[in-house]
Protein backbone atom coordinates (compact mmCIF):
# COMPACT_ATOMS: atom_id res chain seq x y z
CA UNK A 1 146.51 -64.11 -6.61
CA UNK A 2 147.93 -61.15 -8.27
CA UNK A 3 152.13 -60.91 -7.15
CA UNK A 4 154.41 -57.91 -7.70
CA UNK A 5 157.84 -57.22 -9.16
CA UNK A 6 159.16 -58.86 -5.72
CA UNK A 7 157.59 -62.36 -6.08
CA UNK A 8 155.21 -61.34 -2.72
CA UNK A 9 151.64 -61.46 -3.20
CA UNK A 10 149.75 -58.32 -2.47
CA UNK A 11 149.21 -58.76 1.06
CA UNK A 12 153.17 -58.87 1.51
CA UNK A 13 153.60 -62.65 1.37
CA UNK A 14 156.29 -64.59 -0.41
CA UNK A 15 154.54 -66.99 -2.97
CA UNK A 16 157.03 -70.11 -3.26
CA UNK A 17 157.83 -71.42 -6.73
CA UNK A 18 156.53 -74.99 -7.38
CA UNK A 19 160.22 -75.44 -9.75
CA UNK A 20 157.85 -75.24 -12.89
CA UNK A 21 157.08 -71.47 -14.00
CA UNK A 22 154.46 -72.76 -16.15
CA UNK A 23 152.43 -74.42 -13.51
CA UNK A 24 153.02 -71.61 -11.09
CA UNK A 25 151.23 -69.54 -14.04
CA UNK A 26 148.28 -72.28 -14.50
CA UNK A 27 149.11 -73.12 -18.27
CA UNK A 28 147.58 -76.38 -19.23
CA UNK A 29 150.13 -79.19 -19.65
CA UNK A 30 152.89 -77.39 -17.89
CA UNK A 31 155.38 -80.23 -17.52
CA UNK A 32 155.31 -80.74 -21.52
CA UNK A 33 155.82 -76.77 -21.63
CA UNK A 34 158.80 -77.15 -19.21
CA UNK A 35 160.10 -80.08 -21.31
CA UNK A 36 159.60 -77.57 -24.75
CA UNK A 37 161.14 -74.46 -23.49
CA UNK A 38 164.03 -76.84 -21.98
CA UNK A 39 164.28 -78.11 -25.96
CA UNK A 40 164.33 -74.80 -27.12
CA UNK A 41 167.22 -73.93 -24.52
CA UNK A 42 169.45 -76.85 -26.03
CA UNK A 43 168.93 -75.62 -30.02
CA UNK A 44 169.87 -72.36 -28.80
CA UNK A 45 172.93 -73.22 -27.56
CA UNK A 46 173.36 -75.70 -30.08
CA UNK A 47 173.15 -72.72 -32.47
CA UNK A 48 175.16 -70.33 -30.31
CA UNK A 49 178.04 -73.37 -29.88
CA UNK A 50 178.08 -73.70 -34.02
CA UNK A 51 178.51 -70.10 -34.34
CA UNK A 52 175.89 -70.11 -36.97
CA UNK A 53 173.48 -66.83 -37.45
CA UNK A 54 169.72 -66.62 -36.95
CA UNK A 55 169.01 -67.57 -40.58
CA UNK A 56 171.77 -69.43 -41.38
CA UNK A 57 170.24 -71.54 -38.77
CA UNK A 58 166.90 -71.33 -39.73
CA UNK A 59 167.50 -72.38 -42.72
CA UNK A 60 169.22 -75.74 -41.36
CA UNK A 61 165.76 -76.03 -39.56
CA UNK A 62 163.92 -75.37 -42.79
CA UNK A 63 161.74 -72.54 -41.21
CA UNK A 64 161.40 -68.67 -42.04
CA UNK A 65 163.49 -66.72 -40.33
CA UNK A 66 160.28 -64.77 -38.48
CA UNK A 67 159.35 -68.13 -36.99
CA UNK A 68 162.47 -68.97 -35.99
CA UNK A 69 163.12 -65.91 -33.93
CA UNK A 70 159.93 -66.14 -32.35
CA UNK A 71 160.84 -69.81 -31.13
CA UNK A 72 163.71 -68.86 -29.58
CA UNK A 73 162.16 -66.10 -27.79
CA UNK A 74 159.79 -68.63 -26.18
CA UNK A 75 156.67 -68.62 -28.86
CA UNK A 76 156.74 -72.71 -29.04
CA UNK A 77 153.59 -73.46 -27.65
CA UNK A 78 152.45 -75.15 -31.70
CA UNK A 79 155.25 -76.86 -32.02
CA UNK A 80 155.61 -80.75 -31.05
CA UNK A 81 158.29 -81.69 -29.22
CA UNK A 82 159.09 -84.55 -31.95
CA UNK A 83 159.44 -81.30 -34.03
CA UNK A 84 161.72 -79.77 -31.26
CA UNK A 85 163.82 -83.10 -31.16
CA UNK A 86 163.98 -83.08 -35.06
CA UNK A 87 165.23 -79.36 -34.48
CA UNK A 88 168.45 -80.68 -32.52
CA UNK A 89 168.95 -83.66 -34.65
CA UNK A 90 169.30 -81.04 -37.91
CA UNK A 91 171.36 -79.25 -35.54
CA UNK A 92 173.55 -82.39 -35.59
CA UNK A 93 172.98 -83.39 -31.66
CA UNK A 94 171.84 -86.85 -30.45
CA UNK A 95 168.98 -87.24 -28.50
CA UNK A 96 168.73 -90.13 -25.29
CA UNK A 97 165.64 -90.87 -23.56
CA UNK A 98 166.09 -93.13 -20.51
CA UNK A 99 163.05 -94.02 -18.56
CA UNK A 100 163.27 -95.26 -15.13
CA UNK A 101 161.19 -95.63 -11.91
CA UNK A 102 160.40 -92.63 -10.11
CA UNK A 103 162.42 -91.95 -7.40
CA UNK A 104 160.08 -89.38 -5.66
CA UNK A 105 156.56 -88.94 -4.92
CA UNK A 106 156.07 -86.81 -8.62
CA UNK A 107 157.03 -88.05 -11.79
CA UNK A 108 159.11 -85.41 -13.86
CA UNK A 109 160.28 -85.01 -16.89
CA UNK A 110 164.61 -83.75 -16.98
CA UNK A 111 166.61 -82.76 -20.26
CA UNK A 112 170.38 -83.22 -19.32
CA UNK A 113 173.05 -81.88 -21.91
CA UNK A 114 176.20 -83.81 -21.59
């Protein structure tokens, strides 16, 4: 269903946000895509909090400077998210997976920085 610049779908209706922009836009796997572009969030900020430079950091990351930018404008569909957790780690920040019953009726997948 084709929406315009005002989230409504052509015949003027409001089309609601499932809370996952990549399953709203049908991409395969959308809850590891949500999980990846959360990742990518964190090393940005980890970045941004080290007041380091694009290549500066890349370099920590041991990537070209081209790939770099394009993962931090949102181009991280090939990478792994091992790769993305590797990312922080170099980035000196800890990573904590806790897995617990689901309290609702869907499963999900939530980064939390503390």
């Amino acid at each position: 269903m084709p929406i315009d610049k005002n989230n409504r779908d052509l015949d003027g209706q409001v089309t609601h946000s499932s809370g996952n922009v990549f399953a709203d836009l049908g991409f395969d796997n959308p809850e590891q895509m949500l999980l990846k572009a959360e990742l990518v969030r964190q090393i940005s900020a980890a970045i941004k909090e080290n007041g380091w430079e694009k290549e500066r950091a890349a370099n920590a990351l041991g990537m070209e400077i081209s790939k770099f930018s394009d993962l931090l404008r949102g181009r991280f569909i090939d990478y792994s998210i091992e790769q993305l957790f590797n990312y922080l780690n170099a980035l000196d920040r800890d990573l904590e997976i806790i897995v617990k019953q689901s309290s609702g009726a869907k499963s999900r997948v939530k980064v939390t920085r503390v």
